[in-house]
PDB file of N, CA and C in Angstrom:
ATOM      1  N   UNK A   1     146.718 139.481 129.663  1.00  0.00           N
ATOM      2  CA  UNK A   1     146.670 139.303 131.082  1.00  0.00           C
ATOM      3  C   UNK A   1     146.481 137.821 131.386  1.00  0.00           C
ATOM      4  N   UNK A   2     146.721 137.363 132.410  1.00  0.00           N
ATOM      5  CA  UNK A   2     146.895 136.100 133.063  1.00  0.00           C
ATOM      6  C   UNK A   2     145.909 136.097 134.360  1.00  0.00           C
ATOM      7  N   UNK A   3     145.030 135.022 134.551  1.00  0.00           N
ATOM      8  CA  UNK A   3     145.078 134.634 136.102  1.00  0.00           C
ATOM      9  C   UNK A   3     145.019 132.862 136.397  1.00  0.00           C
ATOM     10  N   UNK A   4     145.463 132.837 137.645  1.00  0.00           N
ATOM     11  CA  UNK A   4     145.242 131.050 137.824  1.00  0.00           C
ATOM     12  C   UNK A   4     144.133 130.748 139.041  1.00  0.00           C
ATOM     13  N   UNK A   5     143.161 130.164 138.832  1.00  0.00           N
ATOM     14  CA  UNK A   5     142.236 129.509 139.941  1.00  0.00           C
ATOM     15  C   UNK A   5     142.102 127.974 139.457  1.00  0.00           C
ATOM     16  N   UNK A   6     140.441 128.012 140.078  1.00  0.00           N
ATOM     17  CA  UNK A   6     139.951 126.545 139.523  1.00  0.00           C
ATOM     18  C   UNK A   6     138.401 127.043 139.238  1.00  0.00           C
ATOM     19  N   UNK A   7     138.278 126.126 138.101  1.00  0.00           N
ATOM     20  CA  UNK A   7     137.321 125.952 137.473  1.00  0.00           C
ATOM     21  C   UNK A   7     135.796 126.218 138.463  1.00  0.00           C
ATOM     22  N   UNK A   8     135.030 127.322 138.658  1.00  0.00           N
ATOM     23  CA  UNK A   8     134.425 126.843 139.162  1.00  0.00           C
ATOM     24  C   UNK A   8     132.677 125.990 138.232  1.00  0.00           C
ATOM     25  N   UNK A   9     132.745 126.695 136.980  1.00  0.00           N
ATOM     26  CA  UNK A   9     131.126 126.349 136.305  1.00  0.00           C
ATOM     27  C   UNK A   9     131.978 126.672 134.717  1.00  0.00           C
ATOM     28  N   UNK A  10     131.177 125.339 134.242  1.00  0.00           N
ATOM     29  CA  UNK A  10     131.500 125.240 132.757  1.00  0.00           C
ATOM     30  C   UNK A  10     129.849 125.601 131.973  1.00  0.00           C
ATOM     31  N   UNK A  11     130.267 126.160 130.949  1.00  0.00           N
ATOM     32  CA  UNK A  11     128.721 126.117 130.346  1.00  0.00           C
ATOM     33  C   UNK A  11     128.606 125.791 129.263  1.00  0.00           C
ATOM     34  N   UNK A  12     127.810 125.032 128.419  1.00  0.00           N
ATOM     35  CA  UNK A  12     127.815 124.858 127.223  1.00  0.00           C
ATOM     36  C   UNK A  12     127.918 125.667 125.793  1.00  0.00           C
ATOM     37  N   UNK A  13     128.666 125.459 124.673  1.00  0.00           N
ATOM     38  CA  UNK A  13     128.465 126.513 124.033  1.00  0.00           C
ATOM     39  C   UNK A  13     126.931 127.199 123.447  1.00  0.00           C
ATOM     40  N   UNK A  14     127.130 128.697 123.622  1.00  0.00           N
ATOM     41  CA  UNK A  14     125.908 129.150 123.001  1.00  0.00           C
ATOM     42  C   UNK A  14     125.789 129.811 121.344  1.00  0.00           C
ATOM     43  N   UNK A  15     125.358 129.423 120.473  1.00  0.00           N
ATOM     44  CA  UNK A  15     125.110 129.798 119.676  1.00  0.00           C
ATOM     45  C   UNK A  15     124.167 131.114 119.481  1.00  0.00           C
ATOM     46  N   UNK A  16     124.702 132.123 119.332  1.00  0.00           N
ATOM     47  CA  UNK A  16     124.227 133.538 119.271  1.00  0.00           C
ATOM     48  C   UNK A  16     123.275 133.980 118.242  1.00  0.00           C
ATOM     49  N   UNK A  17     123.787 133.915 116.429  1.00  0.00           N
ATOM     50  CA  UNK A  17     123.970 133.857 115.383  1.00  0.00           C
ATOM     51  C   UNK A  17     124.527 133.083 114.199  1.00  0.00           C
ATOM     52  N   UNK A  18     124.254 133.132 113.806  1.00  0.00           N
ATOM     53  CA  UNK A  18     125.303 132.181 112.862  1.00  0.00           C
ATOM     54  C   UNK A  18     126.545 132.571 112.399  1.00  0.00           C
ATOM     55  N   UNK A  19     127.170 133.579 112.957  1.00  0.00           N
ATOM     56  CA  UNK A  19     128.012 134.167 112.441  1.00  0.00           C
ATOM     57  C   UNK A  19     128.535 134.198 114.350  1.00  0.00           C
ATOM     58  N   UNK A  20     127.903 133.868 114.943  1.00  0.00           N
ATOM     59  CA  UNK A  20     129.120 134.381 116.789  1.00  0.00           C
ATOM     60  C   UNK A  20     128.218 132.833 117.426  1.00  0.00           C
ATOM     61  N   UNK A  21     129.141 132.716 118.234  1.00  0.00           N
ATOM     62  CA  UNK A  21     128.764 131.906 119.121  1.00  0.00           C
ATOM     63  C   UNK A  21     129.799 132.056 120.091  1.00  0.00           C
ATOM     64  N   UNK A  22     129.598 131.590 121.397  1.00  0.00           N
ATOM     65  CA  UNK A  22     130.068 132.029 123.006  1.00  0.00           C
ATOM     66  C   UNK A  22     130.079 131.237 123.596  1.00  0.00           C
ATOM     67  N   UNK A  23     131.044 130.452 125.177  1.00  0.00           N
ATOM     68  CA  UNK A  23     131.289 129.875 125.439  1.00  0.00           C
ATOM     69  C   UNK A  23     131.625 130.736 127.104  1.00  0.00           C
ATOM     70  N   UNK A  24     130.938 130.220 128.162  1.00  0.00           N
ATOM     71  CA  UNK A  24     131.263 130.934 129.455  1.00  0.00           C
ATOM     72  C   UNK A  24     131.581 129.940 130.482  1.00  0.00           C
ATOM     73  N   UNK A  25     132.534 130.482 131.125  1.00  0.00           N
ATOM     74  CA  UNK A  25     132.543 129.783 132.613  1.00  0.00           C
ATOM     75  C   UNK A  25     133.594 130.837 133.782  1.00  0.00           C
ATOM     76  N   UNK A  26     133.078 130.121 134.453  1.00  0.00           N
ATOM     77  CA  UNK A  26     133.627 131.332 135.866  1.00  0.00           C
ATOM     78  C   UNK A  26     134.775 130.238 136.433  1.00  0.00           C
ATOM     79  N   UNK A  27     135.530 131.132 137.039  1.00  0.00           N
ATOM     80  CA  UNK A  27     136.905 130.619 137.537  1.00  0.00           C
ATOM     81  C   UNK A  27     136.998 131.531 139.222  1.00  0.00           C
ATOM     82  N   UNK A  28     137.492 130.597 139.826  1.00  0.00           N
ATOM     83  CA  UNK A  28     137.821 131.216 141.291  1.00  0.00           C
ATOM     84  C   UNK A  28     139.361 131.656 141.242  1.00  0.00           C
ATOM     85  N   UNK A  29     139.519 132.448 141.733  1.00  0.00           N
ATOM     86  CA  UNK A  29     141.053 132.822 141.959  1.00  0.00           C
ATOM     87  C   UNK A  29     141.652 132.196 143.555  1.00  0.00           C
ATOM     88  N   UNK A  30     143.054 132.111 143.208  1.00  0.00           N
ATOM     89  CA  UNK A  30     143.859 131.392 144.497  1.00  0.00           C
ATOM     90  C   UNK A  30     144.199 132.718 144.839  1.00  0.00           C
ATOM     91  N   UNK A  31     143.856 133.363 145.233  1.00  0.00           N
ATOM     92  CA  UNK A  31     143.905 135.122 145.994  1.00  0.00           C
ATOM     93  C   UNK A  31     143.128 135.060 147.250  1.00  0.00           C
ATOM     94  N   UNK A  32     144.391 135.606 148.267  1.00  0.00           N
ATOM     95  CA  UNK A  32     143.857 135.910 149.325  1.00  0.00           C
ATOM     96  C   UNK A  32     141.829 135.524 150.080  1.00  0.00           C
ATOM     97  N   UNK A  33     141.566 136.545 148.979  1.00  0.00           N
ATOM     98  CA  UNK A  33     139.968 136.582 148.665  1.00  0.00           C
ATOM     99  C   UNK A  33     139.884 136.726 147.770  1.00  0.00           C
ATOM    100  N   UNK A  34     139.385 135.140 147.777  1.00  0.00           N
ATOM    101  CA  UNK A  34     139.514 134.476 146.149  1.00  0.00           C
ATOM    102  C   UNK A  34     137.937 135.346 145.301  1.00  0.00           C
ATOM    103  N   UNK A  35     137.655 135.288 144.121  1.00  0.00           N
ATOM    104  CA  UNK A  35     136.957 135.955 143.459  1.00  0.00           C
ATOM    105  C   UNK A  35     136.386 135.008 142.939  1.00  0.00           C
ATOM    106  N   UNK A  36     134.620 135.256 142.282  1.00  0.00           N
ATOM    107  CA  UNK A  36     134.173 134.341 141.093  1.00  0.00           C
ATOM    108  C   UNK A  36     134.628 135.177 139.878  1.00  0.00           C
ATOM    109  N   UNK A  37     134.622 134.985 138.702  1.00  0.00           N
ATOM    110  CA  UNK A  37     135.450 135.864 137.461  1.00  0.00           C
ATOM    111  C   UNK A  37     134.763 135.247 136.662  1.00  0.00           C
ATOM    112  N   UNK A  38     134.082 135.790 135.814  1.00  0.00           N
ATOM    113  CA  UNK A  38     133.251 135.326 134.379  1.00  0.00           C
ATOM    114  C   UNK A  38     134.156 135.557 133.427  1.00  0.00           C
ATOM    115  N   UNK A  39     134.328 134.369 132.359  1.00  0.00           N
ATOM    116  CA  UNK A  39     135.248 134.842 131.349  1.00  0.00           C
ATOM    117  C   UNK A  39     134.306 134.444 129.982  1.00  0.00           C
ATOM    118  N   UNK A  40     134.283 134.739 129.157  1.00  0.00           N
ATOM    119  CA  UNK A  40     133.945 133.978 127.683  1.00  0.00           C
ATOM    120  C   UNK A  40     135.286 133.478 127.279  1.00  0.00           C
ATOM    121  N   UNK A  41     134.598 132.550 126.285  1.00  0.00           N
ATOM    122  CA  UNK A  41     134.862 131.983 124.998  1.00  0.00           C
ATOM    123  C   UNK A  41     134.448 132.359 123.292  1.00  0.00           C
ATOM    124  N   UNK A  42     134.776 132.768 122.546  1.00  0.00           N
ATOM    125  CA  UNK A  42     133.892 133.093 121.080  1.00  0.00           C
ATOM    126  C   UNK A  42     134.834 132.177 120.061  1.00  0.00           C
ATOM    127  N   UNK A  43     133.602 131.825 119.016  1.00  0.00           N
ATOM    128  CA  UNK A  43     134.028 131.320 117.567  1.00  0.00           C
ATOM    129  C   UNK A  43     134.518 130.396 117.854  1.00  0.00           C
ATOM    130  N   UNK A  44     136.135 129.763 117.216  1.00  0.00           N
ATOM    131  CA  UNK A  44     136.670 128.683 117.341  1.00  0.00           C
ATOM    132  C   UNK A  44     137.361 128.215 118.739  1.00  0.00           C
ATOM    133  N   UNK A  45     137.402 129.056 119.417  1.00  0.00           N
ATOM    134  CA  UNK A  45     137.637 129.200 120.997  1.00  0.00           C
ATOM    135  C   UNK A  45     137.233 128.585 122.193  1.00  0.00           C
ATOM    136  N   UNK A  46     135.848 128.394 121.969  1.00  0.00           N
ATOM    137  CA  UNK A  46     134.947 127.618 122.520  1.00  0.00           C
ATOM    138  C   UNK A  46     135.422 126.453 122.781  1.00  0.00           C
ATOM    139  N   UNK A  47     135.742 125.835 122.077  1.00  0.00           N
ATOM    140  CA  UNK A  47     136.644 124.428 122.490  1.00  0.00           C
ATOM    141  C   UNK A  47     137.190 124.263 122.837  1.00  0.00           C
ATOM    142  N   UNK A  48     138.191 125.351 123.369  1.00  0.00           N
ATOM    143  CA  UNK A  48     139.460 125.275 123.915  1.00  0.00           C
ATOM    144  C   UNK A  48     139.057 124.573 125.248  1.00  0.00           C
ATOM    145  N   UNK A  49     137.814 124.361 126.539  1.00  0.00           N
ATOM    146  CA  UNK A  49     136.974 124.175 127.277  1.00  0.00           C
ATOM    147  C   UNK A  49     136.928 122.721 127.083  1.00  0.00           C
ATOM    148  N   UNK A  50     136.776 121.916 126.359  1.00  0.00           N
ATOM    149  CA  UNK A  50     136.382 120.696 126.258  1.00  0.00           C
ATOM    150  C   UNK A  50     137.672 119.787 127.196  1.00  0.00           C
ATOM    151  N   UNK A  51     138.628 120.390 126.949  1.00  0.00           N
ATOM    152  CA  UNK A  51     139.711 119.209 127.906  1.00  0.00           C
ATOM    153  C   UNK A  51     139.685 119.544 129.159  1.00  0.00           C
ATOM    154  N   UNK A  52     138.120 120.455 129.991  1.00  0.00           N
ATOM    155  CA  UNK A  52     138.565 120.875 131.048  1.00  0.00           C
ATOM    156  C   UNK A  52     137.341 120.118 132.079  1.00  0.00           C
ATOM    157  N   UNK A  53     137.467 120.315 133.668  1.00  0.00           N
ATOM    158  CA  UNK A  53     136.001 119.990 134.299  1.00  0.00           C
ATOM    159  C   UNK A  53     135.733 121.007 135.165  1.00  0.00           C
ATOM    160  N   UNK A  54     134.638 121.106 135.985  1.00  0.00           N
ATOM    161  CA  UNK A  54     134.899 121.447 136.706  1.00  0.00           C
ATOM    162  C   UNK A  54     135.870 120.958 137.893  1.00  0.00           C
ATOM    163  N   UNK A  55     136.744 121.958 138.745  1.00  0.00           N
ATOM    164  CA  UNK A  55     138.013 121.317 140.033  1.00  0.00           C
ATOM    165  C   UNK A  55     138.751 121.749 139.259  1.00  0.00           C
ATOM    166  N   UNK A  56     139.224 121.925 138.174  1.00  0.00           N
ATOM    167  CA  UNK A  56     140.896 122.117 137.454  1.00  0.00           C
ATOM    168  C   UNK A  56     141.297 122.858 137.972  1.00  0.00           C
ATOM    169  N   UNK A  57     142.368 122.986 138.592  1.00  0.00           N
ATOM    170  CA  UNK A  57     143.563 124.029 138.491  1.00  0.00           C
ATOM    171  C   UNK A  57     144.052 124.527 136.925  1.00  0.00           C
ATOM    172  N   UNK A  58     143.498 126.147 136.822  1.00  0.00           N
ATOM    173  CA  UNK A  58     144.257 126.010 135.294  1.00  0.00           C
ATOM    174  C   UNK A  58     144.611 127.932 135.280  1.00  0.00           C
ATOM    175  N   UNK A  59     145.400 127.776 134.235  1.00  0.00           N
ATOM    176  CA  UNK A  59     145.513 129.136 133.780  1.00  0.00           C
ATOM    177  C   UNK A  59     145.378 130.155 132.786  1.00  0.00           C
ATOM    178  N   UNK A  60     144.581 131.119 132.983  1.00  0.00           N
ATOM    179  CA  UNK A  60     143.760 131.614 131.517  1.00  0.00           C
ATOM    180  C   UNK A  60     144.700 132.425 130.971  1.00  0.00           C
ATOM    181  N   UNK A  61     144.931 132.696 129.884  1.00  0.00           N
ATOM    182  CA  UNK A  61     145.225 133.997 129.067  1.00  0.00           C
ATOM    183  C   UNK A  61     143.793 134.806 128.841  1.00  0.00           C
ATOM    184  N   UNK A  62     143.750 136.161 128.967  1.00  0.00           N
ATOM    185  CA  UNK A  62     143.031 136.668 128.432  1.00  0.00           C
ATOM    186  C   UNK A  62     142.959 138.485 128.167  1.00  0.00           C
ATOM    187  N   UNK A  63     142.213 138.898 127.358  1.00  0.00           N
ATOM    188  CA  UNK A  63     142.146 140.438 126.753  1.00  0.00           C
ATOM    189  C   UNK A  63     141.164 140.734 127.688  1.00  0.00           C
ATOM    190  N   UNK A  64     141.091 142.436 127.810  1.00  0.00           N
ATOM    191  CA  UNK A  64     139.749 142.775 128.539  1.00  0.00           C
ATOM    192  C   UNK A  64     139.288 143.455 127.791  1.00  0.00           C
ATOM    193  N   UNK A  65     137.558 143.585 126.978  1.00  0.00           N
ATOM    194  CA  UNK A  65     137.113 144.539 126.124  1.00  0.00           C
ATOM    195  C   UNK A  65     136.100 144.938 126.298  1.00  0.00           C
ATOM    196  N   UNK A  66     135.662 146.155 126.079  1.00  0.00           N
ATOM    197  CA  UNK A  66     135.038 146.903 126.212  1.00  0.00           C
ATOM    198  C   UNK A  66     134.021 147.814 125.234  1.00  0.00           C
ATOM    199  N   UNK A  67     132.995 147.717 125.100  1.00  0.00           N
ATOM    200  CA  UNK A  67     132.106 148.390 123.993  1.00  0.00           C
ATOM    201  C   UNK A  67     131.215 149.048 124.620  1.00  0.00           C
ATOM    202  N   UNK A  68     130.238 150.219 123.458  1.00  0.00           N
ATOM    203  CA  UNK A  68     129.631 150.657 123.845  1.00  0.00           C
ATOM    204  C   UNK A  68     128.377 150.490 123.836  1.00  0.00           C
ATOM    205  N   UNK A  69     127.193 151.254 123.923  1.00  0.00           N
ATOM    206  CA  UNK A  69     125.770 149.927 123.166  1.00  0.00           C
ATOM    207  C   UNK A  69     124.949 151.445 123.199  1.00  0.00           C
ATOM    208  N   UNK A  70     123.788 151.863 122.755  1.00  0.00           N
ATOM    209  CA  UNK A  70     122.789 152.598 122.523  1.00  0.00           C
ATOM    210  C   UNK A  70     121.611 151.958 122.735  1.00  0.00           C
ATOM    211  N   UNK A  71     120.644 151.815 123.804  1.00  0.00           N
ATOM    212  CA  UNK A  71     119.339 151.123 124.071  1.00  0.00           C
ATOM    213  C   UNK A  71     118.477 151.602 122.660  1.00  0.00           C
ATOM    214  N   UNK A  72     117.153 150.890 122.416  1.00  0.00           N
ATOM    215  CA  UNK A  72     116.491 151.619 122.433  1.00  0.00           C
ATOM    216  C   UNK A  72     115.497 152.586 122.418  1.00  0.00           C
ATOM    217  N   UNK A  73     115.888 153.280 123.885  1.00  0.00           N
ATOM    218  CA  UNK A  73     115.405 154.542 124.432  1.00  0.00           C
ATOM    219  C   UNK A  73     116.519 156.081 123.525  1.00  0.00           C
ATOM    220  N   UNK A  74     117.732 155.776 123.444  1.00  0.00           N
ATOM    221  CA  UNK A  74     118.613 156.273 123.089  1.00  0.00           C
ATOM    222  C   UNK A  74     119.950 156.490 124.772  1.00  0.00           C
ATOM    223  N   UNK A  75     119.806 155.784 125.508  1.00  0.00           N
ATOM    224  CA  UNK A  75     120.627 155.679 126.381  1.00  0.00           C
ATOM    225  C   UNK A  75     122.139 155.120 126.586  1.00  0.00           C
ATOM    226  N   UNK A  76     123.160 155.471 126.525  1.00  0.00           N
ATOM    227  CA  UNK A  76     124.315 154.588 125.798  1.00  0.00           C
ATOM    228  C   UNK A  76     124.778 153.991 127.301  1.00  0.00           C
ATOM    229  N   UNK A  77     124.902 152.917 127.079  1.00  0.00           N
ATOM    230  CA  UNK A  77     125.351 151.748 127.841  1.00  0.00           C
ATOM    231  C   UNK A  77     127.031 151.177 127.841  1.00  0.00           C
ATOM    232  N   UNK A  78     127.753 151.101 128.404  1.00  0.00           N
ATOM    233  CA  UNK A  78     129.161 150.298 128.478  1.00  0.00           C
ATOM    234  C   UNK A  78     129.067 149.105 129.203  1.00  0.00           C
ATOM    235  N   UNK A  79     129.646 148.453 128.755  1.00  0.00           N
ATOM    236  CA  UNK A  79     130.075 146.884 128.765  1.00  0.00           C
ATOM    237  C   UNK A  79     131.509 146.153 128.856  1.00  0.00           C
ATOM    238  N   UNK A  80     131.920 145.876 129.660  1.00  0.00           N
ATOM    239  CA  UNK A  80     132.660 144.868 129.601  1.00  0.00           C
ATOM    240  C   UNK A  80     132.913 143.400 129.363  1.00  0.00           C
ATOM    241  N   UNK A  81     133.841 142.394 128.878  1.00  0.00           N
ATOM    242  CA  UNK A  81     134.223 141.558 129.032  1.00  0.00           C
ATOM    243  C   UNK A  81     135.359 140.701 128.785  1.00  0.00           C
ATOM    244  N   UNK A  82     135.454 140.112 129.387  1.00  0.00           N
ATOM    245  CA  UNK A  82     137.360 139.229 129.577  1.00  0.00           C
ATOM    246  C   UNK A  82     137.121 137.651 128.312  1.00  0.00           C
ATOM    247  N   UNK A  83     137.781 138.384 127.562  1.00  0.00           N
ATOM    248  CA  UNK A  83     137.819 136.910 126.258  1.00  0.00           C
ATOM    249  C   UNK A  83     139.252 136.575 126.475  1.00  0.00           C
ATOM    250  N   UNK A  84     138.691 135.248 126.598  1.00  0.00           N
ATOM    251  CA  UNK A  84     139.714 134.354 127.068  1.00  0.00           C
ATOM    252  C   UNK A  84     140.331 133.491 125.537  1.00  0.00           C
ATOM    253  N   UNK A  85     141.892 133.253 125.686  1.00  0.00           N
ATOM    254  CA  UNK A  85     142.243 133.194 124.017  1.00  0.00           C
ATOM    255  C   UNK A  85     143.223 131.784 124.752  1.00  0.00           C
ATOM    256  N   UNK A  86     143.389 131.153 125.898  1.00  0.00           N
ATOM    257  CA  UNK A  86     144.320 130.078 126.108  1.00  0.00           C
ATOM    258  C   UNK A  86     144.063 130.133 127.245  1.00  0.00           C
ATOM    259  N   UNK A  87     143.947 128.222 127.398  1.00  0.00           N
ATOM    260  CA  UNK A  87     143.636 128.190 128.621  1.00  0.00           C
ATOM    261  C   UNK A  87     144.690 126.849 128.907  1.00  0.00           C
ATOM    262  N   UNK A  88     145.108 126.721 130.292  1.00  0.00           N
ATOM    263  CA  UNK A  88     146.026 125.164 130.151  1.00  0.00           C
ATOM    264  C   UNK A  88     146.163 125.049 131.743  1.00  0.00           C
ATOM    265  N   UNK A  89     146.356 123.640 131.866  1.00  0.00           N
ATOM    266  CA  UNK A  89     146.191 123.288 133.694  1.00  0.00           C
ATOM    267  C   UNK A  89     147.665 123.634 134.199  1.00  0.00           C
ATOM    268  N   UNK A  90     146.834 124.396 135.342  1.00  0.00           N
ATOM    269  CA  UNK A  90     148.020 124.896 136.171  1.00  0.00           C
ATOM    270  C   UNK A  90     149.060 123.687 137.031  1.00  0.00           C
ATOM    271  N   UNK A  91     150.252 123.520 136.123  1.00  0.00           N
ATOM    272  CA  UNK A  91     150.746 122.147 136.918  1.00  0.00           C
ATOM    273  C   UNK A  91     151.845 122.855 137.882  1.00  0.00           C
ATOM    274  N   UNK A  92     151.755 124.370 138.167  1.00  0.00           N
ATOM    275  CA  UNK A  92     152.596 124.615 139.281  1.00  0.00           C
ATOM    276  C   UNK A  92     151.782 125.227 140.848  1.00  0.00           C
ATOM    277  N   UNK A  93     150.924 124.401 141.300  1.00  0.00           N
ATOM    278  CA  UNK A  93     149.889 124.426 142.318  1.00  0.00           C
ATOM    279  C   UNK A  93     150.364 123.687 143.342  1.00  0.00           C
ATOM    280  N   UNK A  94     150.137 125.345 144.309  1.00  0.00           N
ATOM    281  CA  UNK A  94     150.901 124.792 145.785  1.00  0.00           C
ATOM    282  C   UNK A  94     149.986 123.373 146.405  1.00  0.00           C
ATOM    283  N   UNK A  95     150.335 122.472 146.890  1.00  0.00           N
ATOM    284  CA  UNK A  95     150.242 121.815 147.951  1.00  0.00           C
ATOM    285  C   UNK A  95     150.191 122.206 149.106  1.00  0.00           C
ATOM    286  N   UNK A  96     148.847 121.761 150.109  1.00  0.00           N
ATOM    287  CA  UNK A  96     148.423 121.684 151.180  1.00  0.00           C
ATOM    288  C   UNK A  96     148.025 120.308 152.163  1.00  0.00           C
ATOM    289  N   UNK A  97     148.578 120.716 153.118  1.00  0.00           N
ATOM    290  CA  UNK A  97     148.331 119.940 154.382  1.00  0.00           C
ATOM    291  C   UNK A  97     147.705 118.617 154.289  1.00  0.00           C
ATOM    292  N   UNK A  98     146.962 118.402 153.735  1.00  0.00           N
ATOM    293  CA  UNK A  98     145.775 117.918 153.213  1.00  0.00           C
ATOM    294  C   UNK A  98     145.846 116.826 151.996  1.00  0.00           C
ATOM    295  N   UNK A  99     147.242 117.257 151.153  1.00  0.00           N
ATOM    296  CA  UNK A  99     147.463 116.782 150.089  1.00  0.00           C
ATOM    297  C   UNK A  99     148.630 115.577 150.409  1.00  0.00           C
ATOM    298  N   UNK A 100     148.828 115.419 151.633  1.00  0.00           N
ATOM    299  CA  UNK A 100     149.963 114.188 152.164  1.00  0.00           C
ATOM    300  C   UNK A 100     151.205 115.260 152.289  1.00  0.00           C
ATOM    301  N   UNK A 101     152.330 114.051 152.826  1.00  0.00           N
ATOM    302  CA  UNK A 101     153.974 114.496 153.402  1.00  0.00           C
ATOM    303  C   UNK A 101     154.110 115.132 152.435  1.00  0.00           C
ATOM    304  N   UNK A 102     154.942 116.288 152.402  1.00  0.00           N
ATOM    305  CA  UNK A 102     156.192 116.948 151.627  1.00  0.00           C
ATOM    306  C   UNK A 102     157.243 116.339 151.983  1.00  0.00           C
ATOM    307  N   UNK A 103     158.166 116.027 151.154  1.00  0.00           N
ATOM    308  CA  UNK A 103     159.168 115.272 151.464  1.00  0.00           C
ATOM    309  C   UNK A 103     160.468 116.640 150.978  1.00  0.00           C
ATOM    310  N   UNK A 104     161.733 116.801 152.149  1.00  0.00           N
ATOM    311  CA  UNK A 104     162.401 117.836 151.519  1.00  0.00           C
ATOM    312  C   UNK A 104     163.730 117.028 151.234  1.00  0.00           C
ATOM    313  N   UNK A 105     164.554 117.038 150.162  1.00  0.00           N
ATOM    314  CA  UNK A 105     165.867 116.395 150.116  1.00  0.00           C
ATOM    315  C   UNK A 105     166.970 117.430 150.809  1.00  0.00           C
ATOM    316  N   UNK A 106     166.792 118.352 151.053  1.00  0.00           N
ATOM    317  CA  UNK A 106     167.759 119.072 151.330  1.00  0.00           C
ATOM    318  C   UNK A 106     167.578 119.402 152.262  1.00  0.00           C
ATOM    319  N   UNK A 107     167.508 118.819 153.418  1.00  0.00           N
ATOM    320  CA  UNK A 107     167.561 118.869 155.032  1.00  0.00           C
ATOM    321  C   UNK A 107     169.336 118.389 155.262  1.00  0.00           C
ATOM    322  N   UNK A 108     169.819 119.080 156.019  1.00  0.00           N
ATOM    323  CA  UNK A 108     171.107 119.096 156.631  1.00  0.00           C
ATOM    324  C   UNK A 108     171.360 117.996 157.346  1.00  0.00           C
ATOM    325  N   UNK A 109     170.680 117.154 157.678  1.00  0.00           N
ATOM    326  CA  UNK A 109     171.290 116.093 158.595  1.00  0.00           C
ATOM    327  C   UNK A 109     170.443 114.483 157.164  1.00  0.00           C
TER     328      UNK A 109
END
């Protein structure tokens, strides 16, 4: 799956274990009503983040997964989350008002 916003919060990587470590940040969507969206990062992935800031326009690839968990009390719990596997700046971002002239070449006169 795909979505494109901007960056809204980068976080540093977290080291879990020595064997996982995680990498989070939330992204706004250019939707109507735009969304905050938590995504991770894991393992060598984490870095993928470093060429980014917060403000980017960019666009994620990502899986959605899902596990189960047992407290415990013995209560089983579900979980989600969106691991993100590619990330790269969105260089096809509309322009607004705001952003100076549009210039059109293909005006008729």
């Amino acid at each position: 799956m795909e979505v494109k916003g901007t960056l809204k919060v980068v976080n540093t990587t977290q080291v879990v274990s020595d064997k996982f470590s995680k990498r989070e940040f939330v992204l706004t969507t250019n939707d109507m009503y735009p969304q905050d969206i938590l995504f991770q990062l894991t393992q060598d992935k984490c870095t993928l983040l470093d060429m980014f800031k917060v403000g980017d326009k960019v666009e994620v690839s990502f899986n959605l997964r899902g596990r189960e968990w047992t407290n415990p009390q013995g209560e089983v719990k579900y979980f989600n989350s969106l691991e993100a596997w590619k990330i790269f700046k969105d260089t096809n971002v509309e322009h607004n008002a705001t952003d100076g002239p549009v210039e059109n070449d293909n005006l008729p006169f």
